[in-house]
C-alpha atoms as a PDB file:
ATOM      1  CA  UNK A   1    -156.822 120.507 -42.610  1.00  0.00           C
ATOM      2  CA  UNK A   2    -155.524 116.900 -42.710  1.00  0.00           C
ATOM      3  CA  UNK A   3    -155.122 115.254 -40.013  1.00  0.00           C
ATOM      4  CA  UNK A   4    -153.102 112.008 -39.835  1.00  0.00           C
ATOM      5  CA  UNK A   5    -152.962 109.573 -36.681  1.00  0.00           C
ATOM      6  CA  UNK A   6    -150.075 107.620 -36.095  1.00  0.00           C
ATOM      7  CA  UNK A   7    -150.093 104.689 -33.450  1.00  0.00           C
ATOM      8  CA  UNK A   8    -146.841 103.907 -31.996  1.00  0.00           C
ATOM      9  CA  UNK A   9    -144.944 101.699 -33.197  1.00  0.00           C
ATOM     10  CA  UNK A  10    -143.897  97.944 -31.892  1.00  0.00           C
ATOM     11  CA  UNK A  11    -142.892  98.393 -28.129  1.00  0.00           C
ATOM     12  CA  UNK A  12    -141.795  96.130 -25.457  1.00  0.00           C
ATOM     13  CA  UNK A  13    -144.630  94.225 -23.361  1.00  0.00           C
ATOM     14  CA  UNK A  14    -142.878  94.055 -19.990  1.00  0.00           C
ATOM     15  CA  UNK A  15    -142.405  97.207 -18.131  1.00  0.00           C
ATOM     16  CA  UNK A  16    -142.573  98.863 -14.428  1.00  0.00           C
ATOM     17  CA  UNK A  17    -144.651 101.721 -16.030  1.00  0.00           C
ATOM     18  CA  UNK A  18    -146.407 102.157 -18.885  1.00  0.00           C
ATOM     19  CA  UNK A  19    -145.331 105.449 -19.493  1.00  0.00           C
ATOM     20  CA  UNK A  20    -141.655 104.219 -19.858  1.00  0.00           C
ATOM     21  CA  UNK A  21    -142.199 101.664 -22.277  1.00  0.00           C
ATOM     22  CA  UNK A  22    -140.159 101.379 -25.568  1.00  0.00           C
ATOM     23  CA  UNK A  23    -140.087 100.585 -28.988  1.00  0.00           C
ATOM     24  CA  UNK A  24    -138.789  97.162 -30.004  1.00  0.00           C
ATOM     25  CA  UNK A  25    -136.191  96.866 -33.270  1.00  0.00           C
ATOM     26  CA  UNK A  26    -139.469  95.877 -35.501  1.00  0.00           C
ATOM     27  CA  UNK A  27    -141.661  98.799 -33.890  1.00  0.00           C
ATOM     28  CA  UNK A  28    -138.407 101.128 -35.074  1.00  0.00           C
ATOM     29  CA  UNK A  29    -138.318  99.144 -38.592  1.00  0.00           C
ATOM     30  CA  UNK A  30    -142.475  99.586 -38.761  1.00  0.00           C
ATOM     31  CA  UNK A  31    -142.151 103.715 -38.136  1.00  0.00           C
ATOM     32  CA  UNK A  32    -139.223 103.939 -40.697  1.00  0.00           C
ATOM     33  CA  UNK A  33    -140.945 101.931 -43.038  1.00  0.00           C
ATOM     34  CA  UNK A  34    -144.382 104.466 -42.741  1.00  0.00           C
ATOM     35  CA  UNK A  35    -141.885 107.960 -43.018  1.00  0.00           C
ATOM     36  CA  UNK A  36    -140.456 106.534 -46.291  1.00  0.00           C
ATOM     37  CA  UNK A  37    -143.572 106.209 -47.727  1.00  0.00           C
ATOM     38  CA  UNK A  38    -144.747 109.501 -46.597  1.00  0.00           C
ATOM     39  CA  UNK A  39    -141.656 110.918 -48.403  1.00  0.00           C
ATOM     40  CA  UNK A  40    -142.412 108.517 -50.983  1.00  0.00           C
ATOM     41  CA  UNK A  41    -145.871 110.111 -52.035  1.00  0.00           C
ATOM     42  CA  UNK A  42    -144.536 113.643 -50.955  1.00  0.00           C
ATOM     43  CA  UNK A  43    -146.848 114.116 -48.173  1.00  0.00           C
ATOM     44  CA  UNK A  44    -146.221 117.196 -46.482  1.00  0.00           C
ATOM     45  CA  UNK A  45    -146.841 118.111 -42.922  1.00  0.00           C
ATOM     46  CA  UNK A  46    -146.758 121.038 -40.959  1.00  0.00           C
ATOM     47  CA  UNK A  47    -146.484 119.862 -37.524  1.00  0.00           C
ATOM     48  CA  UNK A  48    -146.094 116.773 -35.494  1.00  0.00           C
ATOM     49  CA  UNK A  49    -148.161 116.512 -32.111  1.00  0.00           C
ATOM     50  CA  UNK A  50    -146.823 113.771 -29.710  1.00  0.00           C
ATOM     51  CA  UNK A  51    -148.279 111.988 -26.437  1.00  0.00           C
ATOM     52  CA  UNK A  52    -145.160 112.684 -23.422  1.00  0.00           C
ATOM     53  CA  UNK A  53    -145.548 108.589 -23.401  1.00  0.00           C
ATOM     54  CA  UNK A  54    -141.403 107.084 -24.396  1.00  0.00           C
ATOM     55  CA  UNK A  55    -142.823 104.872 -27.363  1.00  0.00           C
ATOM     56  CA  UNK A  56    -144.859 107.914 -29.005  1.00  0.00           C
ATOM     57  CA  UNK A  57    -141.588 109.881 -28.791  1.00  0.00           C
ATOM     58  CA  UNK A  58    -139.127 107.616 -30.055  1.00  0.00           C
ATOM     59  CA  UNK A  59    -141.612 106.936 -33.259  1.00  0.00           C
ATOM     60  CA  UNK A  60    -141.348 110.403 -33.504  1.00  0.00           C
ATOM     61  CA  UNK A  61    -137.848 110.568 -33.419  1.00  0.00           C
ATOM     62  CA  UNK A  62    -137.637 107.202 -36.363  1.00  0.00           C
ATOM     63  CA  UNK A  63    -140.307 109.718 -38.317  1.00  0.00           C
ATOM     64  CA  UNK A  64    -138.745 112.908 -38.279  1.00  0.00           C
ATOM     65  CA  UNK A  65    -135.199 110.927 -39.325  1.00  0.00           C
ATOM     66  CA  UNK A  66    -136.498 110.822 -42.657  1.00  0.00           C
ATOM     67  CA  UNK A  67    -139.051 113.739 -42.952  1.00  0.00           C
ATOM     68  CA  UNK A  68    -137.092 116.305 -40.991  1.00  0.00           C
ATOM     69  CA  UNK A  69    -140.681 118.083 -39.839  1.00  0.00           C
ATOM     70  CA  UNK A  70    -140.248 121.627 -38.168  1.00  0.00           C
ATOM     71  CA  UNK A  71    -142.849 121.783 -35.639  1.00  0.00           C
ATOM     72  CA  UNK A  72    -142.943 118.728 -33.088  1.00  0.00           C
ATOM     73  CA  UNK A  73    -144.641 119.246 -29.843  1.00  0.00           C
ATOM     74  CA  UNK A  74    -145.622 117.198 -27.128  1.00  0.00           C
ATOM     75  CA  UNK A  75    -149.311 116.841 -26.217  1.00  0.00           C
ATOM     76  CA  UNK A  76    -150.039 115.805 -23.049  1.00  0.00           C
ATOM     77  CA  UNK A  77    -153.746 114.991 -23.939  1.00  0.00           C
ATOM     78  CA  UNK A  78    -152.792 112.322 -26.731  1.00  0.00           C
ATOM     79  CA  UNK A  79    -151.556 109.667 -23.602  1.00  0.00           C
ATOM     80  CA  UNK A  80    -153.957 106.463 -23.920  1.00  0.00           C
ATOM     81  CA  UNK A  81    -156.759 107.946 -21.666  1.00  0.00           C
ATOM     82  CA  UNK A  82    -156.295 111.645 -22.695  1.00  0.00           C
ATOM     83  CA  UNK A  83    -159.566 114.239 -23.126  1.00  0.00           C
ATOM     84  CA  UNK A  84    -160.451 113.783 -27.410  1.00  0.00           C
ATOM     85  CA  UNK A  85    -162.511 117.297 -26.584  1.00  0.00           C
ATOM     86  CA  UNK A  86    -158.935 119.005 -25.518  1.00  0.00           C
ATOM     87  CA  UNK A  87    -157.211 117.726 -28.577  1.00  0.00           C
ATOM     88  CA  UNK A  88    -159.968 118.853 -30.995  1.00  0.00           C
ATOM     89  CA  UNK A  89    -159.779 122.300 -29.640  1.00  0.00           C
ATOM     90  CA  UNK A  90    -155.950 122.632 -29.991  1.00  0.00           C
ATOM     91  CA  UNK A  91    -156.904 121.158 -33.938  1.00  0.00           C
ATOM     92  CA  UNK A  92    -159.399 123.646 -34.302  1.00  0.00           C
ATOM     93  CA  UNK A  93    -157.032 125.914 -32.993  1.00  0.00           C
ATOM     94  CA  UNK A  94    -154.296 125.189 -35.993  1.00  0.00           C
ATOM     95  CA  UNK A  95    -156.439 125.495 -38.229  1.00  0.00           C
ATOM     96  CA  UNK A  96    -157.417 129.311 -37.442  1.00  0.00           C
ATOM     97  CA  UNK A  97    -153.875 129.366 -37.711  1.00  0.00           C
ATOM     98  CA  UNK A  98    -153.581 127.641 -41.191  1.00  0.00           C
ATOM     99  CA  UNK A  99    -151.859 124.466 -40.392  1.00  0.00           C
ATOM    100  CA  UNK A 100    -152.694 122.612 -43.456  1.00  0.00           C
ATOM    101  CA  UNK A 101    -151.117 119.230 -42.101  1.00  0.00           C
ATOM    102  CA  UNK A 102    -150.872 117.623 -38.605  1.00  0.00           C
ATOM    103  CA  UNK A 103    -149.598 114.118 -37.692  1.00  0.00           C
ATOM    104  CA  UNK A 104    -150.834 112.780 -34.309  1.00  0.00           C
ATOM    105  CA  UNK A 105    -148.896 110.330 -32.655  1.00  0.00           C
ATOM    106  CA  UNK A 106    -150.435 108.544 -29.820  1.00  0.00           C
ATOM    107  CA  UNK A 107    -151.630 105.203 -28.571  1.00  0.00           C
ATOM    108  CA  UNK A 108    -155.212 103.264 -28.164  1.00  0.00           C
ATOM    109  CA  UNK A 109    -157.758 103.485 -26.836  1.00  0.00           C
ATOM    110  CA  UNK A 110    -157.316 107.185 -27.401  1.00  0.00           C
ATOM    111  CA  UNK A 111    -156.876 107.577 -31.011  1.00  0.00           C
ATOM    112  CA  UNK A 112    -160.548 104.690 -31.564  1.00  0.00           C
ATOM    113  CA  UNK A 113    -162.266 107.895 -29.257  1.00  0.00           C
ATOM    114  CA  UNK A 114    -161.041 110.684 -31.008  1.00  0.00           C
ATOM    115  CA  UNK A 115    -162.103 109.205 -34.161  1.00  0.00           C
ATOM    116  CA  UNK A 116    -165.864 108.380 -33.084  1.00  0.00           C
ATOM    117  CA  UNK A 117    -165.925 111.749 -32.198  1.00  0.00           C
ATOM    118  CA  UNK A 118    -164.391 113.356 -35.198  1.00  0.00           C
ATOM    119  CA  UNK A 119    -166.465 110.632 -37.433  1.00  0.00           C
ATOM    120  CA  UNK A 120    -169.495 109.869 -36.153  1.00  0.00           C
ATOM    121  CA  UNK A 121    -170.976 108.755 -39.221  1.00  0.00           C
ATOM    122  CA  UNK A 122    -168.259 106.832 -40.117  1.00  0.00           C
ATOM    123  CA  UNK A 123    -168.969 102.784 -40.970  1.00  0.00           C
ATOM    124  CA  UNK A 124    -165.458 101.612 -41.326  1.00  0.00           C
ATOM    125  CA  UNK A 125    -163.387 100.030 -38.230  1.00  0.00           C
ATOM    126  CA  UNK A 126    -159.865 101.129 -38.200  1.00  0.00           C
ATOM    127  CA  UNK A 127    -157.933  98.872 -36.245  1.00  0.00           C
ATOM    128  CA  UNK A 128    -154.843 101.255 -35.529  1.00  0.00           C
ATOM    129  CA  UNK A 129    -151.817  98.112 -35.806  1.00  0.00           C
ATOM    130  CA  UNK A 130    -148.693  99.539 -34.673  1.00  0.00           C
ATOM    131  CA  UNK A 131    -147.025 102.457 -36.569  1.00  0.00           C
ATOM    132  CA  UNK A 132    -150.391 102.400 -38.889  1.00  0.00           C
ATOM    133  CA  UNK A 133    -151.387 105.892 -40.102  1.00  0.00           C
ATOM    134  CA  UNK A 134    -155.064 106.904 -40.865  1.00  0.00           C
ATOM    135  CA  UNK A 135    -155.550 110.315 -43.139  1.00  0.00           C
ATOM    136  CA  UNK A 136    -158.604 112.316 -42.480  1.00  0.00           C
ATOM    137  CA  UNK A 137    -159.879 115.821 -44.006  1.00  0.00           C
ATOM    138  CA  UNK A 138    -161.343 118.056 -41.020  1.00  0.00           C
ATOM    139  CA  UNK A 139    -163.725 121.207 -41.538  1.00  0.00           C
ATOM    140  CA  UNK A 140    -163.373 123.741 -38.637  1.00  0.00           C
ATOM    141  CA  UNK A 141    -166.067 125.473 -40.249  1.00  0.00           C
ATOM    142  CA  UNK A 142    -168.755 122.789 -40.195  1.00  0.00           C
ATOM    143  CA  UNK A 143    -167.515 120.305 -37.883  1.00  0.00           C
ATOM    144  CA  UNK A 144    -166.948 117.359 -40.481  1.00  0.00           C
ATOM    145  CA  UNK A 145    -164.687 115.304 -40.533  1.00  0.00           C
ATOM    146  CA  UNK A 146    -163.975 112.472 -43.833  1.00  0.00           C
ATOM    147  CA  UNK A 147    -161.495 109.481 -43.504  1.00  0.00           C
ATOM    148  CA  UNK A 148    -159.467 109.461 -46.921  1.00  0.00           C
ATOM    149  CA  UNK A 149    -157.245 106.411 -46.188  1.00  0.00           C
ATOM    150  CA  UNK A 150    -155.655 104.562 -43.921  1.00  0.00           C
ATOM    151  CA  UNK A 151    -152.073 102.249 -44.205  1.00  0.00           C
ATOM    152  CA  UNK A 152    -150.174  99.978 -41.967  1.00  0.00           C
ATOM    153  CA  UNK A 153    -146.568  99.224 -42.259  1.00  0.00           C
ATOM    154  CA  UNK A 154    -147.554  95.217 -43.518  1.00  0.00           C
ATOM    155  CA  UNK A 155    -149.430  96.521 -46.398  1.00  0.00           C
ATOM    156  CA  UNK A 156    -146.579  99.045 -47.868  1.00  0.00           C
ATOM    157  CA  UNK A 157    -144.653  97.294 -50.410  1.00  0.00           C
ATOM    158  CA  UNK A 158    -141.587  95.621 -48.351  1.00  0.00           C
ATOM    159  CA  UNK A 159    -139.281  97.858 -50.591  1.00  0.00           C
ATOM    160  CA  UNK A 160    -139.413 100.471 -48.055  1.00  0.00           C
ATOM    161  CA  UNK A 161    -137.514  98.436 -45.604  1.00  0.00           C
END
C-alpha cells in the first residue's frame, strides 16, 4: 500500500484552542497547489484519513475540491499527540482490505513519530512544511516500510497556482 502524509496546510497562529484553528488564504493556496499536482501525475487514492483538528479538515476539503476522493474519514488518532501504534493498525487493517492508496492528513509532532516508527532505518529528515506530502510504500506482510518521495508546495512548479 502507499501511504501518503499530508501536513496541514498554512493556519492562523492566534487562537483560544488549538483544536479550532484555521487555515490562512496561503495555507488554502499551498493545499490546492499539492491536489493539482496529484491530479497532475494521476495519483490515485483510495481513501483520505483526517485528524477531527479544523485545519486538517479544511485541507481536506481544498484537496478533495480537485480530486473528488470517495472515502474520507476522520481519525481521531492523527491529532498532534495521537497513538502512531493505533494508526498503524487501522493501516494494516486497509490493507487486508486492499486499499492500495491512503492519504493521511494530520499535523506534527505526530506525523515525525509515525514515521520513525514506520522507518526506522530511514536516514533522511523530512521536515513536514505546511501542506507538504511524503509518499511511502508499506508491507503488511513484513513490516517495511520505504519512503519514495516527498514534495512541498514551494518546490512544485508555481504553474499550479
Amino acid at each position: 500500500m502507499k501511504i501518503l502524509m499530508m501536513r496541514h496546510g498554512d493556519s492562523v497562529r492566534e487562537t483560544k484552542d488549538d483544536i479550532n484553528r484555521s487555515l490562512t488564504m496561503n495555507g488554502i493556496n499551498e493545499s490546492r497547489q499539492i491536489a493539482k499536482w496529484l491530479k497532475d501525475k494521476k495519483f490515485y487514492i483510495d481513501c483520505v484519513l483526517t485528524s477531527p483538528y479544523r485545519r486538517t479538515i479544511q485541507t481536506l476539503l481544498q484537496i478533495n475540491s480537485i480530486l473528488n476522493i470517495r472515502y474520507r474519514n476522520i481519525l481521531s488518532e492523527l491529532k498532534p499527540q495521537g497513538k502512531p501504534s493505533v494508526v498503524i493498525q487501522y493501516l494494516k487493517t486497509m490493507v487486508l482490505n486492499k486499499t492500495e492508496s491512503v492519504l493521511l492528513i494530520s499535523h506534527l509532532p505526530f506525523m515525525s513519530n509515525l514515521v520513525k516508527i514506520l522507518c526506522p532505518n530511514e536516514e533522511r529528515v523530512i521536515l513536514f512544511q505546511t501542506s507538504s506530502i511524503t509518499c511511502m510504500h508499506f508491507s503488511v506482510f513484513n513490516d517495511q516500510c520505504k519512503l519514495l518521495w516527498d514534495i512541498n508546495s514551494s518546490d512544485i512548479n508555481k504553474k499550479y497556482i
